[in-house]
C-alpha atoms as a PDB file:
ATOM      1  CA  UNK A   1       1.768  -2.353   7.067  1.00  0.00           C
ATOM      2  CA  UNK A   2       1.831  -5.702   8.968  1.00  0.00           C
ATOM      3  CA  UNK A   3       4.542  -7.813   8.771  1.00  0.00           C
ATOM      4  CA  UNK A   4       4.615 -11.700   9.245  1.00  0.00           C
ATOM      5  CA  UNK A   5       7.636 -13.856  10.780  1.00  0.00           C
ATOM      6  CA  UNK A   6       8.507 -16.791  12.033  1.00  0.00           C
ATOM      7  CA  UNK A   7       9.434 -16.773  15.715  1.00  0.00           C
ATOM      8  CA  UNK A   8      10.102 -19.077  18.660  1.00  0.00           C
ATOM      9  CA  UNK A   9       6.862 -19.098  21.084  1.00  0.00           C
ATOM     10  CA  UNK A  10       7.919 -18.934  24.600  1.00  0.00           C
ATOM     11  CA  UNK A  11       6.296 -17.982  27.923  1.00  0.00           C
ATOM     12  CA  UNK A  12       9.059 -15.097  28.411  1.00  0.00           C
ATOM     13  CA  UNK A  13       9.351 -14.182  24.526  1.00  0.00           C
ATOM     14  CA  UNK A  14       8.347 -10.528  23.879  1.00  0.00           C
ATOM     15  CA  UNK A  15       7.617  -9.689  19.609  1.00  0.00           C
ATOM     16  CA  UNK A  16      10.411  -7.406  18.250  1.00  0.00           C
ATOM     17  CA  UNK A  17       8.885  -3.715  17.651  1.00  0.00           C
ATOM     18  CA  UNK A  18       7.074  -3.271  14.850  1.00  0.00           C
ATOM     19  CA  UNK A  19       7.560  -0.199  11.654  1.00  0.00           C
ATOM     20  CA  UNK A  20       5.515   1.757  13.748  1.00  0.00           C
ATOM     21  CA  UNK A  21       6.657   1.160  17.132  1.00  0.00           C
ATOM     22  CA  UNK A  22       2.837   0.329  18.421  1.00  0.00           C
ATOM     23  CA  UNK A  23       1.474  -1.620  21.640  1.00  0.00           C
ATOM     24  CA  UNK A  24      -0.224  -4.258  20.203  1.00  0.00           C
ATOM     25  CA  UNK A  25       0.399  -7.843  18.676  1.00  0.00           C
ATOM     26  CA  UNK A  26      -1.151 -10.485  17.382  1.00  0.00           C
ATOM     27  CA  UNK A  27      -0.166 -14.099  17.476  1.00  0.00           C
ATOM     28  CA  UNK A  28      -1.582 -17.041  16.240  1.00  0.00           C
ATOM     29  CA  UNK A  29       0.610 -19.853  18.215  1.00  0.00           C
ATOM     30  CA  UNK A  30       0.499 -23.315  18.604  1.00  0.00           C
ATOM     31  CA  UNK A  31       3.158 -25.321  21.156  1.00  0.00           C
ATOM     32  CA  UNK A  32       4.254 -28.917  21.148  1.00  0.00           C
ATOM     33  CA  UNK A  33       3.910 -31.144  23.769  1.00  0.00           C
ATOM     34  CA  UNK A  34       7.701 -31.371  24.542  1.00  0.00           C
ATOM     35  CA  UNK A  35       9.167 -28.297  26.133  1.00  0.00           C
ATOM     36  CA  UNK A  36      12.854 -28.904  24.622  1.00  0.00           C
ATOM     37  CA  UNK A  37      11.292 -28.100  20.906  1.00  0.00           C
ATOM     38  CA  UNK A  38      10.421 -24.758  20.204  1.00  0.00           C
ATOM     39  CA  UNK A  39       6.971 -24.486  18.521  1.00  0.00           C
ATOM     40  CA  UNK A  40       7.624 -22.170  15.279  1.00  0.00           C
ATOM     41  CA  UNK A  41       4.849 -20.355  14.357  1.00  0.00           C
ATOM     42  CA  UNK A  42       3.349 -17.163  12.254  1.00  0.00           C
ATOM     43  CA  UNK A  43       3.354 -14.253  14.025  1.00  0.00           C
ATOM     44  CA  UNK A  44       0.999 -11.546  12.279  1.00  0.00           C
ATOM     45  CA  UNK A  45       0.663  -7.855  14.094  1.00  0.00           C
ATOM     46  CA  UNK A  46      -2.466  -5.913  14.631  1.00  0.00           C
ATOM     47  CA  UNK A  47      -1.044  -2.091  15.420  1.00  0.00           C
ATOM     48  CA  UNK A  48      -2.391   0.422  17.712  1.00  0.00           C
ATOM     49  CA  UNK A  49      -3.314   4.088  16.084  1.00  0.00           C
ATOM     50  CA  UNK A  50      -1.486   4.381  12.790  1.00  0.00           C
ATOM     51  CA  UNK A  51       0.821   7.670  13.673  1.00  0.00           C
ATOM     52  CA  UNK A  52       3.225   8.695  10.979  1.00  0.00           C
ATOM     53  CA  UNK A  53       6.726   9.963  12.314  1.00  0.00           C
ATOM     54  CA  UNK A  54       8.584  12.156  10.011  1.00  0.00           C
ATOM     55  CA  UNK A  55      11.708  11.775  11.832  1.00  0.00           C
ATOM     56  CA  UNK A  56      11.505   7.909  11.097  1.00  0.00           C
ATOM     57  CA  UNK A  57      11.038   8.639   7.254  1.00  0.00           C
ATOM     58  CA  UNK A  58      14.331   8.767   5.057  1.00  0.00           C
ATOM     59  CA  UNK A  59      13.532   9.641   1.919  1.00  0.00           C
ATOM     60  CA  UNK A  60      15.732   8.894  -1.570  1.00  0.00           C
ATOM     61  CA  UNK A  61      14.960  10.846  -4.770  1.00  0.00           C
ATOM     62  CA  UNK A  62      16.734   8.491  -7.388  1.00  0.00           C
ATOM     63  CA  UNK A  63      16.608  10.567 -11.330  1.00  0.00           C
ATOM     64  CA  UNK A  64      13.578  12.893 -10.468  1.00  0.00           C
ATOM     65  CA  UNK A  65      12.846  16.859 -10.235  1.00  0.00           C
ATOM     66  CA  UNK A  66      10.706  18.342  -8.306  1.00  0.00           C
ATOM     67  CA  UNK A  67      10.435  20.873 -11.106  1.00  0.00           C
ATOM     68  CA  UNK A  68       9.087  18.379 -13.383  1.00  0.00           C
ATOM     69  CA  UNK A  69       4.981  18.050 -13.491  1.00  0.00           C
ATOM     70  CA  UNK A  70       4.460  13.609 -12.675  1.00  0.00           C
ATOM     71  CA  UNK A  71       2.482  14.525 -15.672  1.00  0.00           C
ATOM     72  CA  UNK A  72       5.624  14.938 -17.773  1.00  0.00           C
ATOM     73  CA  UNK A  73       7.880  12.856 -15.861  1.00  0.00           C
ATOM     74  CA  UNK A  74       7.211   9.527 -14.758  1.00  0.00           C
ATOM     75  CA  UNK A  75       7.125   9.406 -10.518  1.00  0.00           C
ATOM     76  CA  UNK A  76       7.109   6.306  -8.329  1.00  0.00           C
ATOM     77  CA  UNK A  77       7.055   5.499  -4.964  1.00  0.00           C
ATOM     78  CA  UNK A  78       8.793   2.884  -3.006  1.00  0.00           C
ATOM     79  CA  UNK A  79       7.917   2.334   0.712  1.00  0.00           C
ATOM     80  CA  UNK A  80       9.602  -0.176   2.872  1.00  0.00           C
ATOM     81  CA  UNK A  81      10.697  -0.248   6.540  1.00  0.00           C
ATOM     82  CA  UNK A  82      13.364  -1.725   8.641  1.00  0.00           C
ATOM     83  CA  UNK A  83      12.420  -4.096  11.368  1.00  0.00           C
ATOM     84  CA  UNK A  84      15.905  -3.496  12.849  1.00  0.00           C
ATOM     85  CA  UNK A  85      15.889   0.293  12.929  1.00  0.00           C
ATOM     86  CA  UNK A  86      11.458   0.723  12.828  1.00  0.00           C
ATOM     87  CA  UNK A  87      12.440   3.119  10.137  1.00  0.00           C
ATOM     88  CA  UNK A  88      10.368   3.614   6.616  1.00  0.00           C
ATOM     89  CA  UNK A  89      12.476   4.352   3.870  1.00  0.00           C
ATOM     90  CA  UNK A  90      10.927   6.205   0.657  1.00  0.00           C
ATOM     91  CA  UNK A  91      12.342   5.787  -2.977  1.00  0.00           C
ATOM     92  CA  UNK A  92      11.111   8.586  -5.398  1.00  0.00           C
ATOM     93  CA  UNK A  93      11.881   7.620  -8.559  1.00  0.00           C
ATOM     94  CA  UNK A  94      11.043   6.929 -12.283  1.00  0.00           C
ATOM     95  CA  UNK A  95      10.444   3.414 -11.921  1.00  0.00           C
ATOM     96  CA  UNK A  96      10.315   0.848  -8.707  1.00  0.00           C
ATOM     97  CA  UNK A  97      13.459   1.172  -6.793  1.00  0.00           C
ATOM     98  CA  UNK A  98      13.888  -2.407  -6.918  1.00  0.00           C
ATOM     99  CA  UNK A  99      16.810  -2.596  -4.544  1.00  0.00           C
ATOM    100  CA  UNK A 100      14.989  -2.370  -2.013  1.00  0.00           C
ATOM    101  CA  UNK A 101      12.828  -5.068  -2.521  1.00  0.00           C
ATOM    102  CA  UNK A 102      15.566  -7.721  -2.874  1.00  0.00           C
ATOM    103  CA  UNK A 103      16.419 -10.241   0.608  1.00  0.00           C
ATOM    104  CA  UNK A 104      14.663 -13.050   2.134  1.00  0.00           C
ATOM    105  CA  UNK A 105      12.246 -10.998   4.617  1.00  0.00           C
ATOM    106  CA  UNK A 106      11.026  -9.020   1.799  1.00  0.00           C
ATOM    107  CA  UNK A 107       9.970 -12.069  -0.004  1.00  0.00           C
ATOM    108  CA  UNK A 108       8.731 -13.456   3.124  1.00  0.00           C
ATOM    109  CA  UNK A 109       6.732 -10.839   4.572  1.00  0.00           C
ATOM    110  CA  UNK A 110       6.218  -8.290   1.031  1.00  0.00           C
ATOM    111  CA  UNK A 111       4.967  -5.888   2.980  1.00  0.00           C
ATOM    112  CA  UNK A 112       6.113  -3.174   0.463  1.00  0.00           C
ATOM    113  CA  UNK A 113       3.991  -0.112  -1.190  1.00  0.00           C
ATOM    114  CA  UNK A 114       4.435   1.076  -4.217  1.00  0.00           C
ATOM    115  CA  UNK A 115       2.910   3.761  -6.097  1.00  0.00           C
ATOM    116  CA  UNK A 116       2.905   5.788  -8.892  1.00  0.00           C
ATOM    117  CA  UNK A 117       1.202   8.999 -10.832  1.00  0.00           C
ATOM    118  CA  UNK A 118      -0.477   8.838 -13.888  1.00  0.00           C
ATOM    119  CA  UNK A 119      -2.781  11.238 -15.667  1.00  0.00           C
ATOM    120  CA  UNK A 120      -5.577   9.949 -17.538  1.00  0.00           C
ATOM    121  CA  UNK A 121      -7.305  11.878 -20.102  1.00  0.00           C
ATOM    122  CA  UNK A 122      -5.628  14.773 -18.961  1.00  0.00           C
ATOM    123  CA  UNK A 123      -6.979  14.193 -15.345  1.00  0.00           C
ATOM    124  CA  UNK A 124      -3.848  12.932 -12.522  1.00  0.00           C
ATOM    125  CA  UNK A 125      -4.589  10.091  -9.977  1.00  0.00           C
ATOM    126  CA  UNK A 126      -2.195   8.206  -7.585  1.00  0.00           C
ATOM    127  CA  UNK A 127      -2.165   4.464  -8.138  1.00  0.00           C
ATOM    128  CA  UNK A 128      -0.939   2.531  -5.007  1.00  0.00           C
ATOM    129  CA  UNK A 129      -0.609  -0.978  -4.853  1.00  0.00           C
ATOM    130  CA  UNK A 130      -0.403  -3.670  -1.735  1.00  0.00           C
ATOM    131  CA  UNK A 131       0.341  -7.108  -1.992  1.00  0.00           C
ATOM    132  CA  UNK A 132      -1.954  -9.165   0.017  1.00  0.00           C
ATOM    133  CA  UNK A 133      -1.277 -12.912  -0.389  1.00  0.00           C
ATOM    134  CA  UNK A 134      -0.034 -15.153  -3.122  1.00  0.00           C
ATOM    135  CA  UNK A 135       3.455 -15.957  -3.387  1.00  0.00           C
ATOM    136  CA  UNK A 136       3.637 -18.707  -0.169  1.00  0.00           C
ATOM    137  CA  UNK A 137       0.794 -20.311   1.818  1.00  0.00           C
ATOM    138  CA  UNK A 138       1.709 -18.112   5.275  1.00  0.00           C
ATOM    139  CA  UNK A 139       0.643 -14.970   3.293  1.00  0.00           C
ATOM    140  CA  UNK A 140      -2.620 -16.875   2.275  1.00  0.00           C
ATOM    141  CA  UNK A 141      -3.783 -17.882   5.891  1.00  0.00           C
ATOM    142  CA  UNK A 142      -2.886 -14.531   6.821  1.00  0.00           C
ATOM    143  CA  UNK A 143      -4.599 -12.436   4.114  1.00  0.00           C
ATOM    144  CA  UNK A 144      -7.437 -11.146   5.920  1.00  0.00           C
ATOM    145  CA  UNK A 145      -5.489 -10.109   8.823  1.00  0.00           C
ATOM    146  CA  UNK A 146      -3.581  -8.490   6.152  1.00  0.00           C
ATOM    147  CA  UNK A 147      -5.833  -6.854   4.102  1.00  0.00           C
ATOM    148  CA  UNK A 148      -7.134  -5.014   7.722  1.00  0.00           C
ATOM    149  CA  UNK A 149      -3.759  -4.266   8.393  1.00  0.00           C
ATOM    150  CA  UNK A 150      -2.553  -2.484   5.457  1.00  0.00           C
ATOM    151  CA  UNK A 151      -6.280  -0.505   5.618  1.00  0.00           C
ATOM    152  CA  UNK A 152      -5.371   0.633   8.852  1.00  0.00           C
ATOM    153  CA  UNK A 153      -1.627   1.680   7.922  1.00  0.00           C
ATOM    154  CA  UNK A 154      -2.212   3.694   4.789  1.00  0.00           C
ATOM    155  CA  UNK A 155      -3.009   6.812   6.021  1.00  0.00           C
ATOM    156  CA  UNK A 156       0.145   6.427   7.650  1.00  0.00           C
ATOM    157  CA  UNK A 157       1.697   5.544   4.096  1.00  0.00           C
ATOM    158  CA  UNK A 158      -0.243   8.492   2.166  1.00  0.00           C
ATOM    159  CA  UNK A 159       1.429  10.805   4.672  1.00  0.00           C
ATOM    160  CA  UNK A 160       5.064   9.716   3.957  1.00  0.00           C
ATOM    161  CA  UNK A 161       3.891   9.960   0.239  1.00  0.00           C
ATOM    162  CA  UNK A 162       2.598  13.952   0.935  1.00  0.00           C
ATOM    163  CA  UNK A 163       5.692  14.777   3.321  1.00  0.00           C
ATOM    164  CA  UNK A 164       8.127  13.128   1.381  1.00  0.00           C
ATOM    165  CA  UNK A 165       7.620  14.363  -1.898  1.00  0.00           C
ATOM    166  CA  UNK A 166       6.162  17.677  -0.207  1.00  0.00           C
ATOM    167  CA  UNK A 167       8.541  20.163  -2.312  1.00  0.00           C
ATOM    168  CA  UNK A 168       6.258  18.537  -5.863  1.00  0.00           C
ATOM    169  CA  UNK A 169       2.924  19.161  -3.763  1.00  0.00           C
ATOM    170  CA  UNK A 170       3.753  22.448  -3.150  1.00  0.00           C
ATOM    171  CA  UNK A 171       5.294  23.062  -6.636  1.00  0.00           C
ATOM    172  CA  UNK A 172       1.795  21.798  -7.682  1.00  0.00           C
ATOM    173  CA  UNK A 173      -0.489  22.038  -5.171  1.00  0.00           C
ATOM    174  CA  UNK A 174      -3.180  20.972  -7.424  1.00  0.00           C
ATOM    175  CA  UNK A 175      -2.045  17.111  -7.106  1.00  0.00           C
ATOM    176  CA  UNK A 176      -3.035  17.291  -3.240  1.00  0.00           C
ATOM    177  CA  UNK A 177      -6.758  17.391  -5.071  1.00  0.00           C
ATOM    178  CA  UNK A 178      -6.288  13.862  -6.923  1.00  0.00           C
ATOM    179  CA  UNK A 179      -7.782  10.689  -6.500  1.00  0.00           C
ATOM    180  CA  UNK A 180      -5.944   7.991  -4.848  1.00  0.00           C
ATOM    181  CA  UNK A 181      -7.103   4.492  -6.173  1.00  0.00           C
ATOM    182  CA  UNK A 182      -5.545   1.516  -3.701  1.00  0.00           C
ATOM    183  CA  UNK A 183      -5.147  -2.103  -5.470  1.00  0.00           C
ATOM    184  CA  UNK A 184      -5.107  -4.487  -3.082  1.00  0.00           C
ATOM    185  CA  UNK A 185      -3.748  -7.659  -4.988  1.00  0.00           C
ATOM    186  CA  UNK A 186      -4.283 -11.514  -3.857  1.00  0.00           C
ATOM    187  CA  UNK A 187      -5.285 -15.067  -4.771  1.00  0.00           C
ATOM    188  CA  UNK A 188      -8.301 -14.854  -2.941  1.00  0.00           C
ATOM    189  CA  UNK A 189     -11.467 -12.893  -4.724  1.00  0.00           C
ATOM    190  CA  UNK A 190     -12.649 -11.281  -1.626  1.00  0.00           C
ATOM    191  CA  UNK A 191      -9.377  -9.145  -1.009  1.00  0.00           C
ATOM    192  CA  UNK A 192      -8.052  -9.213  -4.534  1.00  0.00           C
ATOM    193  CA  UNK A 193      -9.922  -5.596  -5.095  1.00  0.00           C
ATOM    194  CA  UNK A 194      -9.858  -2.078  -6.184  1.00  0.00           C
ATOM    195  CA  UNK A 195     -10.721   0.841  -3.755  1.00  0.00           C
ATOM    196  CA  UNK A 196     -10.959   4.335  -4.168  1.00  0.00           C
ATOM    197  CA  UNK A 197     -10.062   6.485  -1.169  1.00  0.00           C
ATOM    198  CA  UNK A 198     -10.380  10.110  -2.460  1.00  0.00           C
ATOM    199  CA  UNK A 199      -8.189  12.966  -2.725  1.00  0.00           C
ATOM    200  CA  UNK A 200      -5.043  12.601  -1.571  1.00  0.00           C
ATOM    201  CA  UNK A 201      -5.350  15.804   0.532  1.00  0.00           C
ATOM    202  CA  UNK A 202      -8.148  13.767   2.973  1.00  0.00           C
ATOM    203  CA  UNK A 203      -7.494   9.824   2.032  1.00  0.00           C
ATOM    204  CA  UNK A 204      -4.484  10.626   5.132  1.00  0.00           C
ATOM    205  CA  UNK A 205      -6.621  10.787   7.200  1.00  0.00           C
ATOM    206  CA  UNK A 206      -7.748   7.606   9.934  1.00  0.00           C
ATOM    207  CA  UNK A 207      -8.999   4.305   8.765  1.00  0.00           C
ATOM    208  CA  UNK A 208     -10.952   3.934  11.501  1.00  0.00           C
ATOM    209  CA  UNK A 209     -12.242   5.625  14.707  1.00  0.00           C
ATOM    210  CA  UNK A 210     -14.620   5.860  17.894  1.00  0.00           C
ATOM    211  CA  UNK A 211     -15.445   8.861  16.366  1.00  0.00           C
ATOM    212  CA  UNK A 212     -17.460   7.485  13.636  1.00  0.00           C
ATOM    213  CA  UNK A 213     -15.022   9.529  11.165  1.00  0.00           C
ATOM    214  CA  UNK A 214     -14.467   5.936   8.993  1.00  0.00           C
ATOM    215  CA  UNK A 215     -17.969   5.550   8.629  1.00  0.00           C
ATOM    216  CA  UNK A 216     -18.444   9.400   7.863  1.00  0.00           C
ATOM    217  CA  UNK A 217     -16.098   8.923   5.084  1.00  0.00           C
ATOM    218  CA  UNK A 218     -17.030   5.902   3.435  1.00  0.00           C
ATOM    219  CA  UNK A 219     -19.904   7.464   2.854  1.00  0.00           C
ATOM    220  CA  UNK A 220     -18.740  10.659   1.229  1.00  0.00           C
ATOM    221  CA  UNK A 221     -16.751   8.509  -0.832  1.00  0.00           C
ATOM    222  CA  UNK A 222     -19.478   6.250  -1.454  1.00  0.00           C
ATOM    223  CA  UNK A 223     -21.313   9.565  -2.828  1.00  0.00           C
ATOM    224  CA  UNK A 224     -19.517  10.700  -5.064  1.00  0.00           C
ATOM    225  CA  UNK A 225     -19.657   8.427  -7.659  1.00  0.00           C
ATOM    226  CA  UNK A 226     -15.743   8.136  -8.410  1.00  0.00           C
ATOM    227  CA  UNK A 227     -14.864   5.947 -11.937  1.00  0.00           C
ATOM    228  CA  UNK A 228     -11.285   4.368 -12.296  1.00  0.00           C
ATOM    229  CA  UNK A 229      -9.721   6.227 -14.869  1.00  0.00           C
ATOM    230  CA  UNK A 230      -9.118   4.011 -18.051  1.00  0.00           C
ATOM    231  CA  UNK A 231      -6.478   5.065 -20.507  1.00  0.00           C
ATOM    232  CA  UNK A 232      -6.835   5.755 -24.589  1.00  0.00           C
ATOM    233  CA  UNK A 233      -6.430   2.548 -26.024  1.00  0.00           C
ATOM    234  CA  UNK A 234      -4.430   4.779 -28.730  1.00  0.00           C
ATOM    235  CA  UNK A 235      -1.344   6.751 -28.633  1.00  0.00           C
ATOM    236  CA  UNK A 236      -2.488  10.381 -27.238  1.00  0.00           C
ATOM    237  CA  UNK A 237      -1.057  13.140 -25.096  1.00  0.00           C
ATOM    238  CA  UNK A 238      -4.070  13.388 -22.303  1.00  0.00           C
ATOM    239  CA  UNK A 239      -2.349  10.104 -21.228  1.00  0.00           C
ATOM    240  CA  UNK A 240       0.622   9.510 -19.074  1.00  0.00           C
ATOM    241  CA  UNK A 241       2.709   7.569 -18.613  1.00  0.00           C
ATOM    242  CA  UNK A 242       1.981   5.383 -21.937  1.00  0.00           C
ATOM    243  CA  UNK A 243       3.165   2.285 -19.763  1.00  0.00           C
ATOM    244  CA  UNK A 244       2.789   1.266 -15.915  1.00  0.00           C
ATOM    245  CA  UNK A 245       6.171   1.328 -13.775  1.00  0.00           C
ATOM    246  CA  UNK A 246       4.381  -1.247 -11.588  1.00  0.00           C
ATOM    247  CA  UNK A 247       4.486  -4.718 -13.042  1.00  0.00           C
ATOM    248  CA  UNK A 248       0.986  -5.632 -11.000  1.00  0.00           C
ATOM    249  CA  UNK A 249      -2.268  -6.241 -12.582  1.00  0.00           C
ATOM    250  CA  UNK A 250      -4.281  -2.944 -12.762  1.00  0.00           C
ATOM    251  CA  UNK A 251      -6.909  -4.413 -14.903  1.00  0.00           C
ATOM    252  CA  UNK A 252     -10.367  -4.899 -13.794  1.00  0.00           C
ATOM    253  CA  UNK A 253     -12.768  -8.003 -14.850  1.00  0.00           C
ATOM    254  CA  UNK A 254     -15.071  -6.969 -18.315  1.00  0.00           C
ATOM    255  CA  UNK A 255     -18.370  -6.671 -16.016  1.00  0.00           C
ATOM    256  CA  UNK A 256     -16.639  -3.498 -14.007  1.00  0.00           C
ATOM    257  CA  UNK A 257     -15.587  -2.228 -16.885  1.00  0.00           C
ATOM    258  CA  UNK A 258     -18.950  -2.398 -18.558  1.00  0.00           C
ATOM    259  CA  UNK A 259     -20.796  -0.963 -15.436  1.00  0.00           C
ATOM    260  CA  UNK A 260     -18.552   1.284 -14.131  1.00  0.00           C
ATOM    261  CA  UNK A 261     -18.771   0.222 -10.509  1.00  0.00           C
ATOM    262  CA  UNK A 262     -16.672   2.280  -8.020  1.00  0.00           C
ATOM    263  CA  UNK A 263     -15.413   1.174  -4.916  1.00  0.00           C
ATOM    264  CA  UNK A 264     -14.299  -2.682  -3.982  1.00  0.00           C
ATOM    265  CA  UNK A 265     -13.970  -3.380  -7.551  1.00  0.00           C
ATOM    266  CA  UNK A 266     -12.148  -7.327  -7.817  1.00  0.00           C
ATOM    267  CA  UNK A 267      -8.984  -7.317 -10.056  1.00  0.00           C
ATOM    268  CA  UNK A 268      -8.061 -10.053 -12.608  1.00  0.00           C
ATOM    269  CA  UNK A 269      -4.696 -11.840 -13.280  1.00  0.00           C
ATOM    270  CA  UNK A 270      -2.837 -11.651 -10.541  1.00  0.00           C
ATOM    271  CA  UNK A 271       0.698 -10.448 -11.183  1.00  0.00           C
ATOM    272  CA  UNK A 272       3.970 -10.560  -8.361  1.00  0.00           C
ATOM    273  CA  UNK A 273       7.137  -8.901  -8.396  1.00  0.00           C
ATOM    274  CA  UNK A 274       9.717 -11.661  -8.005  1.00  0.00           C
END
């Protein structure tokens, strides 16, 4: 999850760590002719190898059990991180732990996940949603530098997901076997997008690699002809929860629903949590 600031561009100036503590930045900088004003500019990270660090998750379960099926019992996540402390911090709750999505840098950079189960005619999925751009113009000239950043830091997401909510994965291990659909939401068509990225047993695994494991996957993925689930348009009981947690669009435009396609579907009306 990349995060963008505002910073003071000087010859000595070093970034601030980023969530995941990696070896690489990004700037896109611009200086003024006079060296008495400080140029201030968007900085926007690119990150080394996404590594998740379970001693840098804390985790917060907020009104859930871990006896009670997501099935039964609506289950969301909230993931946010300190740029103070590098530290991710993981809300489990019924709804958005909106709490921590209140501040000024939130707003700024709203480089928050949030998730949540739902089973679909009987069948569960994880939903997770990233906001790309739309809100302020610095998220907009940034969005595909953000759209490859949050790609390459969801593994490291799914994994605080799996680990911190481990004692419901092993209660049901079953749930390690569903499909985890990403929404990536923006103001620009190209990123503004659905994408399926498997079970969530294997969707932790790297974005991208020498190895040629991302293109390996893609494929697989590709291949097996995955559907987003649609709900019963009428009260049932193979659906669940009846009503998103996440205020976000989740619907898709009426061609992809016609057709059925699967991955990089576009979304439509573009919602924001203020």
């Amino acid at each position: 999850m990349g995060t963008l600031t505002f910073a003071p561009v000087l010859p000595t100036t070093k970034p601030r760590p980023s969530v995941f503590e990696q070896n690489r930045s990004f700037f896109v900088s611009k200086r003024r002719s006079k060296k008495k004003n400080q140029a201030i500019v968007p900085v926007a990270r690119l990150f080394g190898p996404a590594i998740f660090e379970a001693s840098k998750l804390k985790v917060l379960f907020l009104g859930v059990d871990d006896g009670k099926h997501p099935g039964k019992l609506p289950r969301t996540y909230t993931l946010t991180h300190s740029d103070i402390t590098s530290k991710l911090t993981l809300a489990i709750s019924q709804t958005i732990n909106n709490s921590q999505l209140q501040g000024w840098s939130n707003k700024l950079y709203r480089d928050e996940v949030v998730a949540e189960w739902k089973k679909v005619k009987g069948k569960m999925s994880l939903h997770v949603h990233c906001h790309i751009s739309g809100g302020h113009f610095l998220l907009d000239l940034c969005a595909r530098l953000r759209y490859f950043i949050f790609c390459k830091e969801l593994p490291v997401v799914l994994k605080a997901f799996v680990h911190g909510d481990g004692n419901l994965l092993k209660n049901y291990p079953e749930l390690q076997e569903a499909l985890v659909w990403v929404y990536f939401h923006s103001n620009i068509p190209e990123f503004n997008r659905v994408e399926c990225w498997g079970p969530l047993v294997g969707a932790g695994g790297p974005w991208s690699g020498d190895d040629g494991t991302e293109q390996v996957r893609k494929q697989e993925i590709s291949l097996c002809n995955w559907v987003l689930p649609e709900p019963c348009q009428e009260n049932c009981s193979c659906c669940f929860p009846p009503l998103s947690s996440i205020p976000w669009s989740q619907k898709l435009p009426r061609e992809n629903e016609q057709h059925g396609t699967q991955q990089g579907m576009p979304l439509t009306n573009l919602n924001t949590i203020e």
